[in-house]
ModelCIF file with pLDDT and N, C-alpha, C, O atoms, coordinates in Angstrom:
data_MODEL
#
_entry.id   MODEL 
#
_entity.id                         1 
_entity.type                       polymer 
_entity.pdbx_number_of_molecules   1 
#
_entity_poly.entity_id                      1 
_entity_poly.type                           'polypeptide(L)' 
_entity_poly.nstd_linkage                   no 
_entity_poly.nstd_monomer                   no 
_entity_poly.pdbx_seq_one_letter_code       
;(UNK)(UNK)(UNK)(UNK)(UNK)(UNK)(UNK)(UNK)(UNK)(UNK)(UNK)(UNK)(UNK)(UNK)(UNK)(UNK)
(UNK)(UNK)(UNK)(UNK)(UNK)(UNK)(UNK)(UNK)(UNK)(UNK)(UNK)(UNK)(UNK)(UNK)(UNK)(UNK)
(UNK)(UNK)(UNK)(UNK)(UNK)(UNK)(UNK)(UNK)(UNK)(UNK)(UNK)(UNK)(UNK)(UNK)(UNK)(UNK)
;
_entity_poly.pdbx_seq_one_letter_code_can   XXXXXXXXXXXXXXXXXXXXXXXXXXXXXXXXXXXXXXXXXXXXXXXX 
_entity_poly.pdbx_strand_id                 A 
#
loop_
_entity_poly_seq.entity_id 
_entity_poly_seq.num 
_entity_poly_seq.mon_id 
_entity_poly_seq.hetero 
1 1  UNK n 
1 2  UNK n 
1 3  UNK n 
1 4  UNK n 
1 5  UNK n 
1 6  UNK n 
1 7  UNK n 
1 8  UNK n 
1 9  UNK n 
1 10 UNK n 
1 11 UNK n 
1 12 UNK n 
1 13 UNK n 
1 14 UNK n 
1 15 UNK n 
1 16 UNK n 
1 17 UNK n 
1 18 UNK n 
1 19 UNK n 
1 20 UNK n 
1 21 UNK n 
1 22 UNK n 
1 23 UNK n 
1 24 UNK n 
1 25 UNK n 
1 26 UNK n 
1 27 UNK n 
1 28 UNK n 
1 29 UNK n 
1 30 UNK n 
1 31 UNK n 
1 32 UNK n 
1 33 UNK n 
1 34 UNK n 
1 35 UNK n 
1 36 UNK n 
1 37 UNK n 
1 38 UNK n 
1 39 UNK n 
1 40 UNK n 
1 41 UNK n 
1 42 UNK n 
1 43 UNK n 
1 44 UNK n 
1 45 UNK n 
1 46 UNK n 
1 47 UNK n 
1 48 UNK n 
#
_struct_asym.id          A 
_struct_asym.entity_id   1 
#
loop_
_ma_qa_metric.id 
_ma_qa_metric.mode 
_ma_qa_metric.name 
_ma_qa_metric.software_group_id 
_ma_qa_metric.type 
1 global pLDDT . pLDDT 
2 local  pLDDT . pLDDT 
#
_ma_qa_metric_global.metric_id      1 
_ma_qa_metric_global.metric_value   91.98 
_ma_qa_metric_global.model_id       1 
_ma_qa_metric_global.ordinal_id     1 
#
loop_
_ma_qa_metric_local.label_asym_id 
_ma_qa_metric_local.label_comp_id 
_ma_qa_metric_local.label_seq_id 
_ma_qa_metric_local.metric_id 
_ma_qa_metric_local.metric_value 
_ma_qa_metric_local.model_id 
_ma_qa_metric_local.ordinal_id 
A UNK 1  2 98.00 1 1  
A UNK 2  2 98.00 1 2  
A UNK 3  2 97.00 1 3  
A UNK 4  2 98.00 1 4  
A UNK 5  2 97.00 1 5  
A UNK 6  2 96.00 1 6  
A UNK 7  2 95.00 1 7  
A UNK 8  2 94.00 1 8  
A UNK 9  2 93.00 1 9  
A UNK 10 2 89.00 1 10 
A UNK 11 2 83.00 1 11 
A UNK 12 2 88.00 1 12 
A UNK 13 2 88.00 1 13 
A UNK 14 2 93.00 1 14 
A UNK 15 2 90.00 1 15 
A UNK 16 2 89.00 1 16 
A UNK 17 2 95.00 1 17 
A UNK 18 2 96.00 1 18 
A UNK 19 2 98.00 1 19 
A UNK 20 2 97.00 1 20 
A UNK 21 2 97.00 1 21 
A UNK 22 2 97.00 1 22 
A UNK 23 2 96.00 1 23 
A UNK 24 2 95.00 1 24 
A UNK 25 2 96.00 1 25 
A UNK 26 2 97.00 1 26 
A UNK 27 2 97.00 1 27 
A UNK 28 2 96.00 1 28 
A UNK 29 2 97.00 1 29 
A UNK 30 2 98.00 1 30 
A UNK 31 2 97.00 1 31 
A UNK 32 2 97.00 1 32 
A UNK 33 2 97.00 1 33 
A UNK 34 2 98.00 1 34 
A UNK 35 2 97.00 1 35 
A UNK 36 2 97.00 1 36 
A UNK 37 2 97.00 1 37 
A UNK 38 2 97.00 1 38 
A UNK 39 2 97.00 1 39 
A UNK 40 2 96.00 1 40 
A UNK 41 2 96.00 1 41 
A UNK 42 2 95.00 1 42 
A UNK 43 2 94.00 1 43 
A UNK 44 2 86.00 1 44 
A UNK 45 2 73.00 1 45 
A UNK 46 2 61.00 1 46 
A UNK 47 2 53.00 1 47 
A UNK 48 2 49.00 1 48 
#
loop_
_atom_site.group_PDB 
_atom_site.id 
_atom_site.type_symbol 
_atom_site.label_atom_id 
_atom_site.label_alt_id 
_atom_site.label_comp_id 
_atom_site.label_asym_id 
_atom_site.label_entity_id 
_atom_site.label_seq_id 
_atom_site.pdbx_PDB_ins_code 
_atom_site.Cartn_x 
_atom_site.Cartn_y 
_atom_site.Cartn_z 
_atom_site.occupancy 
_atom_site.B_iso_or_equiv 
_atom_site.pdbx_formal_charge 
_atom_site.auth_seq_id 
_atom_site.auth_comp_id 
_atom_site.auth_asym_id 
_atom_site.auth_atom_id 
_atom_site.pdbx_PDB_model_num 
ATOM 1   N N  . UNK A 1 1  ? 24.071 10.923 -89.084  1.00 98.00 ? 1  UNK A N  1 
ATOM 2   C CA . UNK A 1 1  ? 23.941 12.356 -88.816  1.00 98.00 ? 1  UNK A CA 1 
ATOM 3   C C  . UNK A 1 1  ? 23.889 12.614 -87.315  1.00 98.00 ? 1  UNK A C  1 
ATOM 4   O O  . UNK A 1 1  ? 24.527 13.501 -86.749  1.00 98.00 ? 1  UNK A O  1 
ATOM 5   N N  . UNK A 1 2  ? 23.015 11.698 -86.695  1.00 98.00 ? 2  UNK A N  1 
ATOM 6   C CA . UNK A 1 2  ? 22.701 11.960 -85.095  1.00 98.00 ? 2  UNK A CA 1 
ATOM 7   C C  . UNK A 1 2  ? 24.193 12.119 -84.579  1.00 98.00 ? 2  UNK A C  1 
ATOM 8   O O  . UNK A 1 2  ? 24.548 13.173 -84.053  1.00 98.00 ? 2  UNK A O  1 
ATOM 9   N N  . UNK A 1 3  ? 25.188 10.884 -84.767  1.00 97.00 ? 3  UNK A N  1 
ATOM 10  C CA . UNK A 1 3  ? 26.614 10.765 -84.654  1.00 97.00 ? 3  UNK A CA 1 
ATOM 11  C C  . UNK A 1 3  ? 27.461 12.042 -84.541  1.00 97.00 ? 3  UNK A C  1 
ATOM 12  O O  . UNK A 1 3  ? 27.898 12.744 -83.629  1.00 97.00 ? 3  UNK A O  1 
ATOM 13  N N  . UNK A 1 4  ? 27.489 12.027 -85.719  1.00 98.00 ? 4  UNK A N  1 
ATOM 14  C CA . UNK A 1 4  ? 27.878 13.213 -86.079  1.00 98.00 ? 4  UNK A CA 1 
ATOM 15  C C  . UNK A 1 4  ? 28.054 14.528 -84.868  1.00 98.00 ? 4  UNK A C  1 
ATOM 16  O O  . UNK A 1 4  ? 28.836 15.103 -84.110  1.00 98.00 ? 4  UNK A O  1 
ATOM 17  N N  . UNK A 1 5  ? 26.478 14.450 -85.445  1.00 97.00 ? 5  UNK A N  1 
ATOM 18  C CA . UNK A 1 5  ? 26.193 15.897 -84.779  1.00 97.00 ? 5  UNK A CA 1 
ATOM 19  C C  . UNK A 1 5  ? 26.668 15.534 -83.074  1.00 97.00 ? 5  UNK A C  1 
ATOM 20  O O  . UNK A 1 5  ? 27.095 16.337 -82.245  1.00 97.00 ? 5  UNK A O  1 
ATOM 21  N N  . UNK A 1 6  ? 26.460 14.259 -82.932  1.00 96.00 ? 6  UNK A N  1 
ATOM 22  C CA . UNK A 1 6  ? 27.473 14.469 -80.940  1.00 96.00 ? 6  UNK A CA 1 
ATOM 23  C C  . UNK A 1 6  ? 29.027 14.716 -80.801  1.00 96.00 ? 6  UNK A C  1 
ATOM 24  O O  . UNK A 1 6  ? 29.680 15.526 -80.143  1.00 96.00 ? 6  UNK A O  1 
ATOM 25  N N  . UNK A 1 7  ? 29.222 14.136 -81.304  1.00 95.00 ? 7  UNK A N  1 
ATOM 26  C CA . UNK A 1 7  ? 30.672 14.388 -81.858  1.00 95.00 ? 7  UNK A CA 1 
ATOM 27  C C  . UNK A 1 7  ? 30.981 16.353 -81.846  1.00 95.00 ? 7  UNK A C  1 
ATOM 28  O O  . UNK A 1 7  ? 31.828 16.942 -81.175  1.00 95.00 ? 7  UNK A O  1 
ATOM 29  N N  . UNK A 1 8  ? 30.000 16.945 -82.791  1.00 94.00 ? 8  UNK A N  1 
ATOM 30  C CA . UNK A 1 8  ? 30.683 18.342 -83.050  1.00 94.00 ? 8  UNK A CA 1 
ATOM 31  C C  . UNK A 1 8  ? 30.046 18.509 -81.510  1.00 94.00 ? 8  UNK A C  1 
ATOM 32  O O  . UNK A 1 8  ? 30.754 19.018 -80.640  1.00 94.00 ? 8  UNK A O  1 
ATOM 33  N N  . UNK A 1 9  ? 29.036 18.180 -81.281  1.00 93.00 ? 9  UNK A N  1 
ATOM 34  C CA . UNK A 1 9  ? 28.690 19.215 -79.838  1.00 93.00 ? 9  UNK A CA 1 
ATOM 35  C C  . UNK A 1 9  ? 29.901 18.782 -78.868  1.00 93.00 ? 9  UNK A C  1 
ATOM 36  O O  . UNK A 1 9  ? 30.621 19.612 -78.315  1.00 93.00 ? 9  UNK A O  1 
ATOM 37  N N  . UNK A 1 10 ? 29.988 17.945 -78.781  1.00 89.00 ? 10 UNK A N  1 
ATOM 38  C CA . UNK A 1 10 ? 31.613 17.807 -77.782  1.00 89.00 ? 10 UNK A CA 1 
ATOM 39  C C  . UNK A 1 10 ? 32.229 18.475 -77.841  1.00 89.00 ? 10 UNK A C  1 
ATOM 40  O O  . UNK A 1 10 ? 32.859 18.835 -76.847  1.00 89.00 ? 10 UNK A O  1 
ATOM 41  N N  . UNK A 1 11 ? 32.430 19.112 -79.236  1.00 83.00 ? 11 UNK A N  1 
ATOM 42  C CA . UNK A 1 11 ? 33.942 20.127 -79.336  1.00 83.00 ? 11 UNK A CA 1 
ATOM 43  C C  . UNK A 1 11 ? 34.597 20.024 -80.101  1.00 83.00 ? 11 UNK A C  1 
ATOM 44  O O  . UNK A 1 11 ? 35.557 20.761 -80.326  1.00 83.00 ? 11 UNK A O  1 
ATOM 45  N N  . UNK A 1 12 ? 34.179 18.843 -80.870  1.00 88.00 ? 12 UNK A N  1 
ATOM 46  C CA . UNK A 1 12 ? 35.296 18.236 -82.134  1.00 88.00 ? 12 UNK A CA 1 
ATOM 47  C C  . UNK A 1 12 ? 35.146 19.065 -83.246  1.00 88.00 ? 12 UNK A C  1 
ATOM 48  O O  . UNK A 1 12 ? 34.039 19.605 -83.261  1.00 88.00 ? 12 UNK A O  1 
ATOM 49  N N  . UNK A 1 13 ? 35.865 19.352 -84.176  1.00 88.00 ? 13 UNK A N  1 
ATOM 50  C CA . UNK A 1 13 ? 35.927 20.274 -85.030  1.00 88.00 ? 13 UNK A CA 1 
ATOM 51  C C  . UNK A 1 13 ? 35.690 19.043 -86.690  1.00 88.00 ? 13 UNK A C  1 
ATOM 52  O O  . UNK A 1 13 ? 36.071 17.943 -87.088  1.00 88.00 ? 13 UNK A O  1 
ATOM 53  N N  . UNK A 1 14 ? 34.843 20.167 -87.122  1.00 93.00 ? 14 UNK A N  1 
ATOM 54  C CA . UNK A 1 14 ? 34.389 19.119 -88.332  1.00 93.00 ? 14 UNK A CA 1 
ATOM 55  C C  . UNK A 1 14 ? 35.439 18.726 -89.036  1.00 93.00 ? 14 UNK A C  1 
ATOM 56  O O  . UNK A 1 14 ? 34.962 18.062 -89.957  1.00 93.00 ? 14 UNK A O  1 
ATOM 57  N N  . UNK A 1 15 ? 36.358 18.744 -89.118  1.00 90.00 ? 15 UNK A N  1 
ATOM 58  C CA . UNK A 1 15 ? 37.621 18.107 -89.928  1.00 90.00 ? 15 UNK A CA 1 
ATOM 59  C C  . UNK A 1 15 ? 38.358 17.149 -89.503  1.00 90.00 ? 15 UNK A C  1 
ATOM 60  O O  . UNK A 1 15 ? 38.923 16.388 -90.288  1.00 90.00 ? 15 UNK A O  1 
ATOM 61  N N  . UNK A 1 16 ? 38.468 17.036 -88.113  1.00 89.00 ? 16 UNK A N  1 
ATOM 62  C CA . UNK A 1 16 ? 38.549 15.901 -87.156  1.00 89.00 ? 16 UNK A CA 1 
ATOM 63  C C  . UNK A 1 16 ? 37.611 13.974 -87.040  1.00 89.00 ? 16 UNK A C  1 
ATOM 64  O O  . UNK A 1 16 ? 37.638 12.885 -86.468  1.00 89.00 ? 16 UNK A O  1 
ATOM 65  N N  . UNK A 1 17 ? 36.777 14.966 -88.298  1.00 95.00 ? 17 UNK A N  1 
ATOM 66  C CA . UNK A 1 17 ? 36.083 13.165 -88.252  1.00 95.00 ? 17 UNK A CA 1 
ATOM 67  C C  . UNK A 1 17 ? 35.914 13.028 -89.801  1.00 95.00 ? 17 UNK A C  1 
ATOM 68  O O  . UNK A 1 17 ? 35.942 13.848 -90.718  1.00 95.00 ? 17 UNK A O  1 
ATOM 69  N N  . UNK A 1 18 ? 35.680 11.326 -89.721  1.00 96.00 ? 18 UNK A N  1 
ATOM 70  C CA . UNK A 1 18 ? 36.050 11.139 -90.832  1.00 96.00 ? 18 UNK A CA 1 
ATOM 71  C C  . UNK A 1 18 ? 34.988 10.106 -90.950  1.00 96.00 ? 18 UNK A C  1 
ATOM 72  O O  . UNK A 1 18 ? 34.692 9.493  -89.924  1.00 96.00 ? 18 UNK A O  1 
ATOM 73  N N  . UNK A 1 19 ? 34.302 9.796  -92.194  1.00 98.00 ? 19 UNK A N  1 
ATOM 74  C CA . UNK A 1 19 ? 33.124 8.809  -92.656  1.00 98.00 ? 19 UNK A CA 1 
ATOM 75  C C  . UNK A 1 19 ? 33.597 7.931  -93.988  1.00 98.00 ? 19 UNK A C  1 
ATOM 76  O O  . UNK A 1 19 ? 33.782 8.307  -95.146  1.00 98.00 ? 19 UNK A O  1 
ATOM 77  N N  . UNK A 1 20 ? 33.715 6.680  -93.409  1.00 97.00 ? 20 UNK A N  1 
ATOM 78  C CA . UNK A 1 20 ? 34.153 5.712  -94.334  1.00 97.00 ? 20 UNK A CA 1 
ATOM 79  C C  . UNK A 1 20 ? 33.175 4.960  -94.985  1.00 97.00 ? 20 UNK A C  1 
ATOM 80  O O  . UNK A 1 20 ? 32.141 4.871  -94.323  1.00 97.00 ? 20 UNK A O  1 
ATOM 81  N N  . UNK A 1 21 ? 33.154 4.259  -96.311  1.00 97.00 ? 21 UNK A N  1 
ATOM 82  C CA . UNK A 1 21 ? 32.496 3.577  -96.688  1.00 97.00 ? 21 UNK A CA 1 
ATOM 83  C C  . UNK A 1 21 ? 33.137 2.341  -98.030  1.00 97.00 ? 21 UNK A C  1 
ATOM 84  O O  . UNK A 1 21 ? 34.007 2.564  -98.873  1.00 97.00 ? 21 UNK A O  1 
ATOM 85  N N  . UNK A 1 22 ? 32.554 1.405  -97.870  1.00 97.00 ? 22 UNK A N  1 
ATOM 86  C CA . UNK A 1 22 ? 33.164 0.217  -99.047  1.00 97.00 ? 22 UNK A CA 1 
ATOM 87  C C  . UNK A 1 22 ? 33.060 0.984  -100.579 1.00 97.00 ? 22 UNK A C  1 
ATOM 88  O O  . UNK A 1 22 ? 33.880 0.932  -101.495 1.00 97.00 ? 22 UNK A O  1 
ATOM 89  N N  . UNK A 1 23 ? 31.787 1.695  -100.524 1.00 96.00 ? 23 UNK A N  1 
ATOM 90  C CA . UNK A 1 23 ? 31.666 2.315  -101.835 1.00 96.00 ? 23 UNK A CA 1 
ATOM 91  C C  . UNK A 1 23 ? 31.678 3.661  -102.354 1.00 96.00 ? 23 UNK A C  1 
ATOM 92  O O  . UNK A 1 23 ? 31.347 4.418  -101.441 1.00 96.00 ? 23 UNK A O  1 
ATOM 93  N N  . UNK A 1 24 ? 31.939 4.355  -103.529 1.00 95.00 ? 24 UNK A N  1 
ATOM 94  C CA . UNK A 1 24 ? 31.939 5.608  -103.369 1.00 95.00 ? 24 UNK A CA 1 
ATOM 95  C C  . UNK A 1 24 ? 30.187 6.161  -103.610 1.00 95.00 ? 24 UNK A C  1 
ATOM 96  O O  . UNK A 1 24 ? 29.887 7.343  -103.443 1.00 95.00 ? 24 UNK A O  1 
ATOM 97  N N  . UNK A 1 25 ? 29.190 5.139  -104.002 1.00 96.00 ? 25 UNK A N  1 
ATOM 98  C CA . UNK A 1 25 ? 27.743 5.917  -104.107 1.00 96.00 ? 25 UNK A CA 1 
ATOM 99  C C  . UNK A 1 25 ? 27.393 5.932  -102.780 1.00 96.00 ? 25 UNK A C  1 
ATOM 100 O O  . UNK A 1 25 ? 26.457 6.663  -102.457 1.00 96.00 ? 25 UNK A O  1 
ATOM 101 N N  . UNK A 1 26 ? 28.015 5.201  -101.847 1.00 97.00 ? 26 UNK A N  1 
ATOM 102 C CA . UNK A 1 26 ? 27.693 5.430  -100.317 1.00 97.00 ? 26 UNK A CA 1 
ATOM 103 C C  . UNK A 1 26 ? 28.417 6.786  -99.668  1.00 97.00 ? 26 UNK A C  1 
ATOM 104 O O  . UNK A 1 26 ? 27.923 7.329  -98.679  1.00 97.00 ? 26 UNK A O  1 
ATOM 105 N N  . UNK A 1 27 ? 29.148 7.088  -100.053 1.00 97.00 ? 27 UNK A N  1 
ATOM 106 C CA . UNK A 1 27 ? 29.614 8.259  -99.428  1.00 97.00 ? 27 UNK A CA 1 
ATOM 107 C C  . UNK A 1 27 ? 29.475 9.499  -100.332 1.00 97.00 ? 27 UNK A C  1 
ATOM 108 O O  . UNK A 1 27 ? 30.135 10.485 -100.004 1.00 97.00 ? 27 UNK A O  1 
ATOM 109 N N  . UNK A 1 28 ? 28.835 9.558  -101.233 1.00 96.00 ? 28 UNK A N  1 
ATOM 110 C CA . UNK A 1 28 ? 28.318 10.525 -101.886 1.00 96.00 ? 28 UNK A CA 1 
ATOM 111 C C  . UNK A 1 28 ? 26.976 10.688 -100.950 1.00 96.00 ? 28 UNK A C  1 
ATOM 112 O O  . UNK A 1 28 ? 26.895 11.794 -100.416 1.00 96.00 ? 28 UNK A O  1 
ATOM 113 N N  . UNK A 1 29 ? 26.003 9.848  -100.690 1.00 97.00 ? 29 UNK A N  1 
ATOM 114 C CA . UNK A 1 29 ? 24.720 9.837  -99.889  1.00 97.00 ? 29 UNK A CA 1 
ATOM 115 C C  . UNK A 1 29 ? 25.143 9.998  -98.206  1.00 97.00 ? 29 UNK A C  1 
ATOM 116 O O  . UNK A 1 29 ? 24.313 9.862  -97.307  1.00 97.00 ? 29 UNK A O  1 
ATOM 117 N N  . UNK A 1 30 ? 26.633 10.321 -97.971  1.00 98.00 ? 30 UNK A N  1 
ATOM 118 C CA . UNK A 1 30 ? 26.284 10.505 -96.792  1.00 98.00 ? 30 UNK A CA 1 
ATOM 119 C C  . UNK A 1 30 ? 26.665 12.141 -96.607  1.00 98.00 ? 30 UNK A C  1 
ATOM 120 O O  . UNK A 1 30 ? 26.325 12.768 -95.604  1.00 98.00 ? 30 UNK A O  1 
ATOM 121 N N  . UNK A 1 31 ? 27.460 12.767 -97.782  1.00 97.00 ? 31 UNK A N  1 
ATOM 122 C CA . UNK A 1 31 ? 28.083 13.693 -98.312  1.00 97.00 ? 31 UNK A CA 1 
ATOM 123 C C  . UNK A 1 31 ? 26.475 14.292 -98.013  1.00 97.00 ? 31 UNK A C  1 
ATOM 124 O O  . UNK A 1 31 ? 26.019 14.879 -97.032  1.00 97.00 ? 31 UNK A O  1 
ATOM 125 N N  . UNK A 1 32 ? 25.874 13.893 -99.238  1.00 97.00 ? 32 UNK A N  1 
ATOM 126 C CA . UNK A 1 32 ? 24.297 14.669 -99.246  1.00 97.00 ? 32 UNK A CA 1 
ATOM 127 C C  . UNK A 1 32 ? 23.195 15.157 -97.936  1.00 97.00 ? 32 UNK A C  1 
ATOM 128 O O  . UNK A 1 32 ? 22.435 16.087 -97.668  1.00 97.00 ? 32 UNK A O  1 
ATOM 129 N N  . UNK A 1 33 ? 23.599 14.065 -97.439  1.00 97.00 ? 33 UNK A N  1 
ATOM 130 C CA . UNK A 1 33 ? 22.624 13.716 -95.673  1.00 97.00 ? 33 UNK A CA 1 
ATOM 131 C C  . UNK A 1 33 ? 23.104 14.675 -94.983  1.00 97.00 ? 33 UNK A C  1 
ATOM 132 O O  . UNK A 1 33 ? 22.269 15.472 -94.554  1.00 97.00 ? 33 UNK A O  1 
ATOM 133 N N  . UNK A 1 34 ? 24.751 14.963 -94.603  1.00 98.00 ? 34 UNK A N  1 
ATOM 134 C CA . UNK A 1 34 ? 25.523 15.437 -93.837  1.00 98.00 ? 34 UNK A CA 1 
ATOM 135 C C  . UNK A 1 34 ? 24.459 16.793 -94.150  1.00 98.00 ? 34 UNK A C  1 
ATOM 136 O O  . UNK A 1 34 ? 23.478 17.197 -93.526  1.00 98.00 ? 34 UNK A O  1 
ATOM 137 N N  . UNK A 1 35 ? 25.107 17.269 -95.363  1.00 97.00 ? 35 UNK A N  1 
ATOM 138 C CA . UNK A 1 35 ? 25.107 18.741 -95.887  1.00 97.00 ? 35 UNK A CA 1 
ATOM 139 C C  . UNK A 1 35 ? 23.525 19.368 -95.949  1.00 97.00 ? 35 UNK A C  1 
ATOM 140 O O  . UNK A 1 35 ? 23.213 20.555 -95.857  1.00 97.00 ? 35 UNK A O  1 
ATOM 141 N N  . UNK A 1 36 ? 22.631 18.204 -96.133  1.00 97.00 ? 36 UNK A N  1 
ATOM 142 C CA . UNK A 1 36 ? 21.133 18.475 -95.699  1.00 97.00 ? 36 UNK A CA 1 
ATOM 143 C C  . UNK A 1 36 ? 20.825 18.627 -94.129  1.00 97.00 ? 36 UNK A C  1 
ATOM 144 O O  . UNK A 1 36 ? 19.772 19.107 -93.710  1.00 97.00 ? 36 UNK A O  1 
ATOM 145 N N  . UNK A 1 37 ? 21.830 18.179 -93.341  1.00 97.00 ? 37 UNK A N  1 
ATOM 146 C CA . UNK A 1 37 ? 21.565 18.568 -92.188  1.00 97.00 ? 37 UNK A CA 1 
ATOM 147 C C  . UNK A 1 37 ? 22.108 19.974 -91.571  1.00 97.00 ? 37 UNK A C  1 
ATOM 148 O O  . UNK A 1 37 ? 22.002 20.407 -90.424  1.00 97.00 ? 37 UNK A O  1 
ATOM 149 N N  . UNK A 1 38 ? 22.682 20.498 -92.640  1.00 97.00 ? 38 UNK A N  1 
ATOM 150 C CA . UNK A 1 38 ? 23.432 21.496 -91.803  1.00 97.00 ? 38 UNK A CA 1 
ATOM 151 C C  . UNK A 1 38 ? 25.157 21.573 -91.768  1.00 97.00 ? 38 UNK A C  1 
ATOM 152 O O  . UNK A 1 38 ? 25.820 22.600 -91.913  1.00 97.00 ? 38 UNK A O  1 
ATOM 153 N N  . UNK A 1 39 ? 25.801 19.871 -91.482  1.00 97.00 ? 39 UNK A N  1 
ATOM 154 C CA . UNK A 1 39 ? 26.729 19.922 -91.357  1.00 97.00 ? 39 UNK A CA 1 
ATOM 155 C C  . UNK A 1 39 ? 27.725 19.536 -92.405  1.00 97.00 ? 39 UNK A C  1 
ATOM 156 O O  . UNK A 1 39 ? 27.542 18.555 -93.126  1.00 97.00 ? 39 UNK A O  1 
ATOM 157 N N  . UNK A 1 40 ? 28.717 20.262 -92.485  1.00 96.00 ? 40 UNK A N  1 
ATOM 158 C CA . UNK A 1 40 ? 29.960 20.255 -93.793  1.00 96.00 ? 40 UNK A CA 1 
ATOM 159 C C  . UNK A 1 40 ? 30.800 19.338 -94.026  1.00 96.00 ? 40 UNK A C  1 
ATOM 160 O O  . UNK A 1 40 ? 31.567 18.851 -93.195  1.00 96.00 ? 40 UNK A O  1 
ATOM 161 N N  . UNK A 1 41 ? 30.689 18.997 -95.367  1.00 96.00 ? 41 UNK A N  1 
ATOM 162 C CA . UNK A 1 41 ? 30.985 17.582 -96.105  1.00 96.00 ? 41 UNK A CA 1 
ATOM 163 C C  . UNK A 1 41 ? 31.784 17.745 -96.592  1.00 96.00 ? 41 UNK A C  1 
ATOM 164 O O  . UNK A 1 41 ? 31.857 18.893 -97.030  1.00 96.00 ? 41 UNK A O  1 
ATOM 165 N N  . UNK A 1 42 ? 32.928 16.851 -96.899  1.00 95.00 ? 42 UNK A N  1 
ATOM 166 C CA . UNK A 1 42 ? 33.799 17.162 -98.032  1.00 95.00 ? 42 UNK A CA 1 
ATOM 167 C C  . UNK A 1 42 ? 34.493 15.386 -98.981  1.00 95.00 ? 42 UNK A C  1 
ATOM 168 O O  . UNK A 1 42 ? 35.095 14.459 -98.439  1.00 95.00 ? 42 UNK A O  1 
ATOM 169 N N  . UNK A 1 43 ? 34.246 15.464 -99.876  1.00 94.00 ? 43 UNK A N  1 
ATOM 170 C CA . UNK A 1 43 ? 34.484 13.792 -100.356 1.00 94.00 ? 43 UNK A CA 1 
ATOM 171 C C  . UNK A 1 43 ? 36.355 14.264 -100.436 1.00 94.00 ? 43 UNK A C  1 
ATOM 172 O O  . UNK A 1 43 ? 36.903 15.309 -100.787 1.00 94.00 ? 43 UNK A O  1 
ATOM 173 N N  . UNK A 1 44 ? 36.800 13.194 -100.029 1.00 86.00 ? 44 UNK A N  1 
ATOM 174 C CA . UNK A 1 44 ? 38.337 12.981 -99.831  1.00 86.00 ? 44 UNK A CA 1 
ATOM 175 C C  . UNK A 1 44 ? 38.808 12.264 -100.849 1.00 86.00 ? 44 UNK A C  1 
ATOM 176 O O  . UNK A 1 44 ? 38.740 11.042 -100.720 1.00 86.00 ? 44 UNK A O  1 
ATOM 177 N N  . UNK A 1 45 ? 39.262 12.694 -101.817 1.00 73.00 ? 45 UNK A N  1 
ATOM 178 C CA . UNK A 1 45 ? 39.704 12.720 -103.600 1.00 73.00 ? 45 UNK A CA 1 
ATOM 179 C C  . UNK A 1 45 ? 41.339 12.751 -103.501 1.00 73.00 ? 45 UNK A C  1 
ATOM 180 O O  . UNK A 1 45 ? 41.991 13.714 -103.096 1.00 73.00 ? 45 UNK A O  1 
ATOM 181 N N  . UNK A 1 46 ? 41.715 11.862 -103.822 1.00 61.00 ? 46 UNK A N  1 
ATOM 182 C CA . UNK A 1 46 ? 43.589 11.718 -104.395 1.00 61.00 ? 46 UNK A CA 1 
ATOM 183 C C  . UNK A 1 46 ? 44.275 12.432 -103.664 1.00 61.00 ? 46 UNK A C  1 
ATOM 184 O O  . UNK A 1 46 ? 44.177 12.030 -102.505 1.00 61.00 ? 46 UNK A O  1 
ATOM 185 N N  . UNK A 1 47 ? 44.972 13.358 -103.761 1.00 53.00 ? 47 UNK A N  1 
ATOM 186 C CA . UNK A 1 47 ? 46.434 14.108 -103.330 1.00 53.00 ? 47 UNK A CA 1 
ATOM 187 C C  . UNK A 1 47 ? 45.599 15.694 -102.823 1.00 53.00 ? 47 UNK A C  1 
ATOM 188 O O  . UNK A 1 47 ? 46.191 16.454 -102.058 1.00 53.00 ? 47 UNK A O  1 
ATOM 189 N N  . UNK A 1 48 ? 44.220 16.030 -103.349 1.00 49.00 ? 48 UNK A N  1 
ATOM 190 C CA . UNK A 1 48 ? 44.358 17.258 -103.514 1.00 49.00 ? 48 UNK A CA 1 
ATOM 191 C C  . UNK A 1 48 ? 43.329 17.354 -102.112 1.00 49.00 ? 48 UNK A C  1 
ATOM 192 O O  . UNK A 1 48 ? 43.009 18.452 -101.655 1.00 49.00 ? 48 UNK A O  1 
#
């Protein structure tokens, strides 16, 4: 989250970064963290 959040204060626009993980229950919990902090999550699903 700390990350994150330097990243947007730079200027970067939240769609511009991207959070990887080996598993998908890990990026559901970072989905959650993000969005408890304030900042907007989106899980990256197939084609759509």
């Amino acid at each position: 989250v700390a990350r994150v959040r330097s990243w947007l204060d730079s200027g970067i626009s939240p769609g511009e970064l991207g959070v990887s993980a080996r598993f998908n229950k890990n990026c559901d919990k970072a989905v959650q963290r993000l969005k408890a902090a304030g900042i907007p999550a989106s899980r990256l699903r197939g084609d759509v």
